[in-house]
C-alpha atoms as a PDB file:
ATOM      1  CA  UNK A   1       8.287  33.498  15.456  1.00  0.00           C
ATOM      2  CA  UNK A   2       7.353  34.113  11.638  1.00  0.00           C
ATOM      3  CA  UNK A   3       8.387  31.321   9.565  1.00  0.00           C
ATOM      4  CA  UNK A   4      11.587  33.163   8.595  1.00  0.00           C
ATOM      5  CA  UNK A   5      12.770  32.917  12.304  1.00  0.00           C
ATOM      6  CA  UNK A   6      12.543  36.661  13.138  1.00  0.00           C
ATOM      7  CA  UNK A   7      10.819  37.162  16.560  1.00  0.00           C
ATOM      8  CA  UNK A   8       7.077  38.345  16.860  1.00  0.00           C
ATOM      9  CA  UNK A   9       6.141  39.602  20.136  1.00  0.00           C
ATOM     10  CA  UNK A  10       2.721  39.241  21.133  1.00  0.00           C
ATOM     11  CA  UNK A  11       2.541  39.462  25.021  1.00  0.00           C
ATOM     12  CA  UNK A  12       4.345  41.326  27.920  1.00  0.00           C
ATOM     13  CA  UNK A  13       3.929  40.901  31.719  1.00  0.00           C
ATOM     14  CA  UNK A  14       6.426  43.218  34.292  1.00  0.00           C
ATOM     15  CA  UNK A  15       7.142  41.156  37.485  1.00  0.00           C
ATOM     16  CA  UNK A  16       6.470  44.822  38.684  1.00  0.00           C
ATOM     17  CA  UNK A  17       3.394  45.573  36.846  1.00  0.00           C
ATOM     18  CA  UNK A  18       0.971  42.899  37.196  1.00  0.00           C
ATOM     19  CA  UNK A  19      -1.224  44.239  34.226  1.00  0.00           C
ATOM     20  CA  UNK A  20      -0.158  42.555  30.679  1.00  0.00           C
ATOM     21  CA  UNK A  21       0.374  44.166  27.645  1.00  0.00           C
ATOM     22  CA  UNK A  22      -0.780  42.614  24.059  1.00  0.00           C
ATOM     23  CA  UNK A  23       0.838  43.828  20.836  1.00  0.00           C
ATOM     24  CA  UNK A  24      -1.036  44.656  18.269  1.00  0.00           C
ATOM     25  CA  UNK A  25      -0.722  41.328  16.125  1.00  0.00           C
ATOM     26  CA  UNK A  26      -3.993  40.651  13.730  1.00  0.00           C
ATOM     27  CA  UNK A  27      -4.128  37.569  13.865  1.00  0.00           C
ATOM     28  CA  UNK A  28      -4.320  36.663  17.740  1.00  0.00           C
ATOM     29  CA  UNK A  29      -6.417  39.924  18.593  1.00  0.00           C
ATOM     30  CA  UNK A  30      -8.655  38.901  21.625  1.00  0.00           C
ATOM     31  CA  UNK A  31      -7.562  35.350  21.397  1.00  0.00           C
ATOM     32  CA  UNK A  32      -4.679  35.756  24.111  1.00  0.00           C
ATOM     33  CA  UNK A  33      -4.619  35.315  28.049  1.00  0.00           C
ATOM     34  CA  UNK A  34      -1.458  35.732  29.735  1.00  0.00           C
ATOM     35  CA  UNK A  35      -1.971  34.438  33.632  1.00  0.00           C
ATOM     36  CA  UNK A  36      -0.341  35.503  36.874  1.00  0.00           C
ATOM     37  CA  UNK A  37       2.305  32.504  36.244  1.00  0.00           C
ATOM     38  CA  UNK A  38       2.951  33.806  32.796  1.00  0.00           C
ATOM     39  CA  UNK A  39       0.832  31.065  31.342  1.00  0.00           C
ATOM     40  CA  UNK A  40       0.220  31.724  27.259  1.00  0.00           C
ATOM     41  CA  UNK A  41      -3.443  30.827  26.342  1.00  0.00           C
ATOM     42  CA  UNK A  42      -4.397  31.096  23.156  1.00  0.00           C
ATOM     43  CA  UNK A  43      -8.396  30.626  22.397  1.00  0.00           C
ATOM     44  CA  UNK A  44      -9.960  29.197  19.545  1.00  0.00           C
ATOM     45  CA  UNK A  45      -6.958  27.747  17.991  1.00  0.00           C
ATOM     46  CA  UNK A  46      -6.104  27.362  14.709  1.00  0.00           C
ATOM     47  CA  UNK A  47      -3.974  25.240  12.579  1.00  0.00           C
ATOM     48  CA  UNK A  48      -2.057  28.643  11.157  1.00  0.00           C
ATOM     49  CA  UNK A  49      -0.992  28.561  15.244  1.00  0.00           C
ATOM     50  CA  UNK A  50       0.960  25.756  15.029  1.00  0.00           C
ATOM     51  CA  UNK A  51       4.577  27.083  15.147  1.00  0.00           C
ATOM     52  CA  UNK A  52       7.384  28.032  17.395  1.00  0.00           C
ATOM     53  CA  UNK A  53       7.041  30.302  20.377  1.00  0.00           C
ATOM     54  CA  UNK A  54       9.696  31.017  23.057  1.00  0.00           C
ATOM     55  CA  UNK A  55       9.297  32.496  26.125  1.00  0.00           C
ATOM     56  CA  UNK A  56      11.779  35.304  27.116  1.00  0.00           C
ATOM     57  CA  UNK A  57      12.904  36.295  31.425  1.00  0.00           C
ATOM     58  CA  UNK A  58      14.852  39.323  30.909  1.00  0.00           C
ATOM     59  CA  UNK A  59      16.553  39.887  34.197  1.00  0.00           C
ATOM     60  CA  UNK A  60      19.326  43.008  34.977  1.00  0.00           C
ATOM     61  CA  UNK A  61      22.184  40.472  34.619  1.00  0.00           C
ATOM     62  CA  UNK A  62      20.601  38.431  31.677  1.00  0.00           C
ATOM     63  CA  UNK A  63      17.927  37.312  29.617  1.00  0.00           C
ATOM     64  CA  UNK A  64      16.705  33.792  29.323  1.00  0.00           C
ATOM     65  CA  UNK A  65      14.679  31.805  26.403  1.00  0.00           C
ATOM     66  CA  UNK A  66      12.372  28.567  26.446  1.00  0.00           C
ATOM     67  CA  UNK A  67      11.349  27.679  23.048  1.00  0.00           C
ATOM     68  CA  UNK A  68       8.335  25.207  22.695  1.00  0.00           C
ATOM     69  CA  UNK A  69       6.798  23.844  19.494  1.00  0.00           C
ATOM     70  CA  UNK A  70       2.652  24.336  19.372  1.00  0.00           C
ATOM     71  CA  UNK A  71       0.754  21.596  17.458  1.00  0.00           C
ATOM     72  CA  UNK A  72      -2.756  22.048  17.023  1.00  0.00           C
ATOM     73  CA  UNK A  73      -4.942  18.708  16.108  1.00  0.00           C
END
């Protein structure tokens, strides 16, 4: 999310499809891995990624969120 709250997204995986698809966001270009069990990675981390990101499961009857707070030390 940007720090107004409005959603960013940076990574797509099809249960379908098994290859993932990266937005075009600057500032993680090459730094992301999304895995088989829809594991985030982010490489080289940075302070600036310390924020919120959520995870979205968009089903036919629904779509689900998990929000979870990155801190980078």
């Amino acid at each position: 999310e940007k720090p107004d709250g409005s959603p960013v997204f940076i990574a797509f995986r099809s249960s379908t499809k098994k290859s993932v698809q990266y937005d075009d966001v600057p500032e993680y270009k090459d730094r992301l891995s999304l895995s088989e069990n829809y594991t985030l990675s982010i490489s080289n981390a940075r302070i600036s990624d310390e924020k919120r990101f959520v995870c979205m499961l968009v089903t036919e009857d629904n779509v689900f969120e998990a929000p979870t707070i990155v801190k980078v030390f």
